[in-house]
Protein backbone atom coordinates (compact mmCIF):
# COMPACT_ATOMS: atom_id res chain seq x y z
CA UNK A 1 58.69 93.63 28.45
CA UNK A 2 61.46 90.98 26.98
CA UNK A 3 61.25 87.73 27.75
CA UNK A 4 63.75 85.57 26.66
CA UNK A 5 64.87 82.11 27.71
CA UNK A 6 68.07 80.58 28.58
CA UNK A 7 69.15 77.65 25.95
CA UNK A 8 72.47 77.50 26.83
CA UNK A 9 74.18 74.26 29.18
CA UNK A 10 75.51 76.55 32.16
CA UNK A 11 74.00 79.80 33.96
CA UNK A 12 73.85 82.98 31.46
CA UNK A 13 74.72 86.05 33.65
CA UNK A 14 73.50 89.45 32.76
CA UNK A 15 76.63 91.54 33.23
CA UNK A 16 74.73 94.89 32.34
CA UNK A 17 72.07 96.40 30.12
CA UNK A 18 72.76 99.78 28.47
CA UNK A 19 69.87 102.25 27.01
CA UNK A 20 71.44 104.11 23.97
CA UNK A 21 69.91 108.01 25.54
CA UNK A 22 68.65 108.73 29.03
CA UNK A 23 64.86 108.73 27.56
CA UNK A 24 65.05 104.67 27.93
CA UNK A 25 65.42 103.20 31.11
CA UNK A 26 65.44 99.18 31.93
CA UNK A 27 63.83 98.27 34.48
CA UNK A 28 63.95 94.55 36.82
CA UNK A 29 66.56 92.53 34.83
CA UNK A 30 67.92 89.46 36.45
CA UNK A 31 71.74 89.04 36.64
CA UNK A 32 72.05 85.46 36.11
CA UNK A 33 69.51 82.68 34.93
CA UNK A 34 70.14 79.00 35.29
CA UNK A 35 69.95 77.25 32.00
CA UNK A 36 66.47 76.27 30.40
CA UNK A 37 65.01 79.19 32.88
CA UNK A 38 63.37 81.86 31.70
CA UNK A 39 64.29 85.67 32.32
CA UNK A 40 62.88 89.11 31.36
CA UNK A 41 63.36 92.89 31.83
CA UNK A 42 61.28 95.68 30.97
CA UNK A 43 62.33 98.60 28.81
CA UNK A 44 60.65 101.82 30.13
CA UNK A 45 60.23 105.05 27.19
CA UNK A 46 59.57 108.80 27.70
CA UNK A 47 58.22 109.98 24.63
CA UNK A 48 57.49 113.56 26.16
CA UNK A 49 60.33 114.58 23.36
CA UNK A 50 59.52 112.84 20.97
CA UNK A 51 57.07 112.93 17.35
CA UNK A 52 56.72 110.16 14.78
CA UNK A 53 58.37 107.33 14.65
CA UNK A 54 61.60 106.44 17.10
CA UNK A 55 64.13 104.02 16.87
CA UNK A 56 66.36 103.68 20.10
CA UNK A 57 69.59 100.82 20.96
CA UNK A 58 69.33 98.86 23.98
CA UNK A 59 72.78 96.57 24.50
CA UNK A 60 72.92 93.54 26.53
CA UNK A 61 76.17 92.25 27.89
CA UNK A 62 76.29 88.53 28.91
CA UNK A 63 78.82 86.22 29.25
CA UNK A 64 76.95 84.19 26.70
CA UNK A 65 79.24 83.03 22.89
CA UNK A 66 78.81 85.92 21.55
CA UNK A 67 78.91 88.13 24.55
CA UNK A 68 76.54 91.46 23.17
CA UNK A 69 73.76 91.38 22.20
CA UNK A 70 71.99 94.88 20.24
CA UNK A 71 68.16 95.51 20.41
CA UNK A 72 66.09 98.16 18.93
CA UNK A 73 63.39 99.56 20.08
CA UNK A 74 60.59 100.95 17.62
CA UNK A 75 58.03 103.25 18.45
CA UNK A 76 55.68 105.62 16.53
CA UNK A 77 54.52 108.71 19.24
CA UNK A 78 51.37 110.45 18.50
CA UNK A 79 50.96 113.73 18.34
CA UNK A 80 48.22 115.87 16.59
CA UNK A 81 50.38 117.52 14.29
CA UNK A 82 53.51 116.65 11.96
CA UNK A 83 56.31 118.83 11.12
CA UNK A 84 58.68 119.09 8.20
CA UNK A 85 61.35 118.65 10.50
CA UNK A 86 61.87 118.66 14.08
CA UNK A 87 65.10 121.23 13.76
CA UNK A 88 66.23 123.96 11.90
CA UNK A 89 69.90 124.41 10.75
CA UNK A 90 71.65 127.23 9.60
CA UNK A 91 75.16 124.86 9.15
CA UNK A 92 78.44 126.90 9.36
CA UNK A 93 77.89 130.79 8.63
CA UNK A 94 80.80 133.84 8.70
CA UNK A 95 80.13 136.79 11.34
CA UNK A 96 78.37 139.91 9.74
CA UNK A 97 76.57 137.70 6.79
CA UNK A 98 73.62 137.43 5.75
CA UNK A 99 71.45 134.51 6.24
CA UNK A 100 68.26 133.48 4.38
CA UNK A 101 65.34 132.56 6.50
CA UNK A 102 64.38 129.06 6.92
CA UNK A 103 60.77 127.73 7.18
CA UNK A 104 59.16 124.06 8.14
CA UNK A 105 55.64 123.19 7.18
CA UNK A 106 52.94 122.46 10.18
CA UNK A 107 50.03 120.15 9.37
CA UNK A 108 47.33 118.90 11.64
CA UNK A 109 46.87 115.37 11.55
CA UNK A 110 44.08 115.39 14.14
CA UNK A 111 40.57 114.75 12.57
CA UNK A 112 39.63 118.13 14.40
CA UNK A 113 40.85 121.34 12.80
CA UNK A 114 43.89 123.30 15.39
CA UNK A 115 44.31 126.87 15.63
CA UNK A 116 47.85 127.15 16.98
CA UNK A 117 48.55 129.73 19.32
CA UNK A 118 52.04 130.92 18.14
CA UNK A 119 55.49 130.50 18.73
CA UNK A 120 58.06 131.62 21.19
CA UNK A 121 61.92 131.67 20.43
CA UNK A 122 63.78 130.04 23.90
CA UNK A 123 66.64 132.26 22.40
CA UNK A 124 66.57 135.77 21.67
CA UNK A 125 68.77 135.21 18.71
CA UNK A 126 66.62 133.61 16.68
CA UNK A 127 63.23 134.75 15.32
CA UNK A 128 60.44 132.96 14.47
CA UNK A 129 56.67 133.55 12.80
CA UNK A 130 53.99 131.24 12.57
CA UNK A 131 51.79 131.97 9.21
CA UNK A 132 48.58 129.81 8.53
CA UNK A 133 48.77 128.29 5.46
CA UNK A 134 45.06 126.99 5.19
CA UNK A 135 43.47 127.60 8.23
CA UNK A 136 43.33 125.08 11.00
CA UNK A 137 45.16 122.76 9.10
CA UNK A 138 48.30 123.89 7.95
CA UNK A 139 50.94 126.25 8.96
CA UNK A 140 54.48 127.86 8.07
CA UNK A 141 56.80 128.48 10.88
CA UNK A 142 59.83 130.76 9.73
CA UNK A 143 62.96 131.18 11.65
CA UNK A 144 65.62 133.81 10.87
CA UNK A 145 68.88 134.91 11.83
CA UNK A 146 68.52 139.06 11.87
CA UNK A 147 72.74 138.94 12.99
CA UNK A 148 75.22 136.63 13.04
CA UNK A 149 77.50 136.52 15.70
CA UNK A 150 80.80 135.45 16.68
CA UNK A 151 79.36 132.26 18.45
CA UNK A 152 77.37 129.11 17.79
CA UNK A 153 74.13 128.84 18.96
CA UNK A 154 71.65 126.90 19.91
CA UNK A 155 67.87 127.44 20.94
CA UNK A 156 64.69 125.95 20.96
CA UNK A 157 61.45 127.21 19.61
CA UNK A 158 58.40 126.64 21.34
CA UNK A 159 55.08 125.79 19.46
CA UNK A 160 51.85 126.13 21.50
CA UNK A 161 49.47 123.29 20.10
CA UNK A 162 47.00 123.60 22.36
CA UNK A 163 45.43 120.49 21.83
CA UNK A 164 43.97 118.82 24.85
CA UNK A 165 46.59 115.91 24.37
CA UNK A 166 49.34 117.84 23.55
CA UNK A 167 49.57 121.58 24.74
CA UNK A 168 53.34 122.42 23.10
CA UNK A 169 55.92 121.15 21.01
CA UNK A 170 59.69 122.12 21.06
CA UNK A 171 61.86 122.37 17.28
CA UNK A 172 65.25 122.81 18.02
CA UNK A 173 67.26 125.82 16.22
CA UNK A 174 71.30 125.76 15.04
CA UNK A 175 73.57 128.12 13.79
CA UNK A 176 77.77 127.92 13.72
């Protein structure tokens, strides 16, 4: 929740209050408070897509001096394990070449060890293994591109976790 106060000497009107992706909504702002009043809105986050730490921009148009004002919202999502990165990027490639396999680095966080139950490539075009590194606690997942085509793509690779907090996680694949 914000709470803020109006110190100006006339009413401060809300115009409108923008969320920077559709993951954060706002939620019971007031469109105009007389001055000394207070006022407040509350910022509502889904975090179902989200791993680690999160900054997201929240604008706030009044018709106060300065007219805009920018907020950021900080916020560090739990999850039993932590990836290398949450994407994998092939960048800009010619049709018929050869690409080199790419691999991020799995680690279990959670005080219990995880065995993780594989991975499943959303799109055909890519393909992906999950190797154990040291068992229960850290994996490799490779991705590789066995053709390119003519077209860019885009997929999504689906980890099963299997935790009892967090059953799957999603790292998002690239190629152009």
């Amino acid at each position: 929740r914000i709470n803020f106060t109006n110190t100006g000497g006339s009413p401060l009107t809300v115009k409108n209050i923008k969320a920077g992706c559709g993951c954060t909504t706002i939620v019971g702002w007031q469109q105009t408070i007389d001055p000394g009043q207070p006022g407040s809105f509350e910022i509502k986050f889904d975090s179902t897509n989200f791993l680690g730490t999160v900054t997201k921009s929240i604008e706030v148009e009044s018709n106060a001096t300065n007219g805009l004002a920018k907020l950021s919202l900080k916020a560090d999502v739990w999850s039993p394990v932590k990836v290398s990165s949450s994407s994998v990027s092939f960048g800009n490639v010619l049709k018929g070449s050869s690409v080199a396999p790419k691999a991020i680095e799995i680690s279990v966080v959670d005080a219990e060890p995880l065995e993780l139950g594989g991975v499943t490539s959303l799109n055909p075009y890519f393909k992906a293994t999950l190797k154990p590194l040291e068992a229960g606690r850290r994996y490799q997942l490779t991705v590789s591109v066995p053709e390119v085509g003519e077209r860019t793509q885009h997929g999504e690779l689906v980890l099963s976790i299997g935790h009892s907090k967090l059953k799957e996680m999603k790292v998002s694949t690239y190629i152009n």
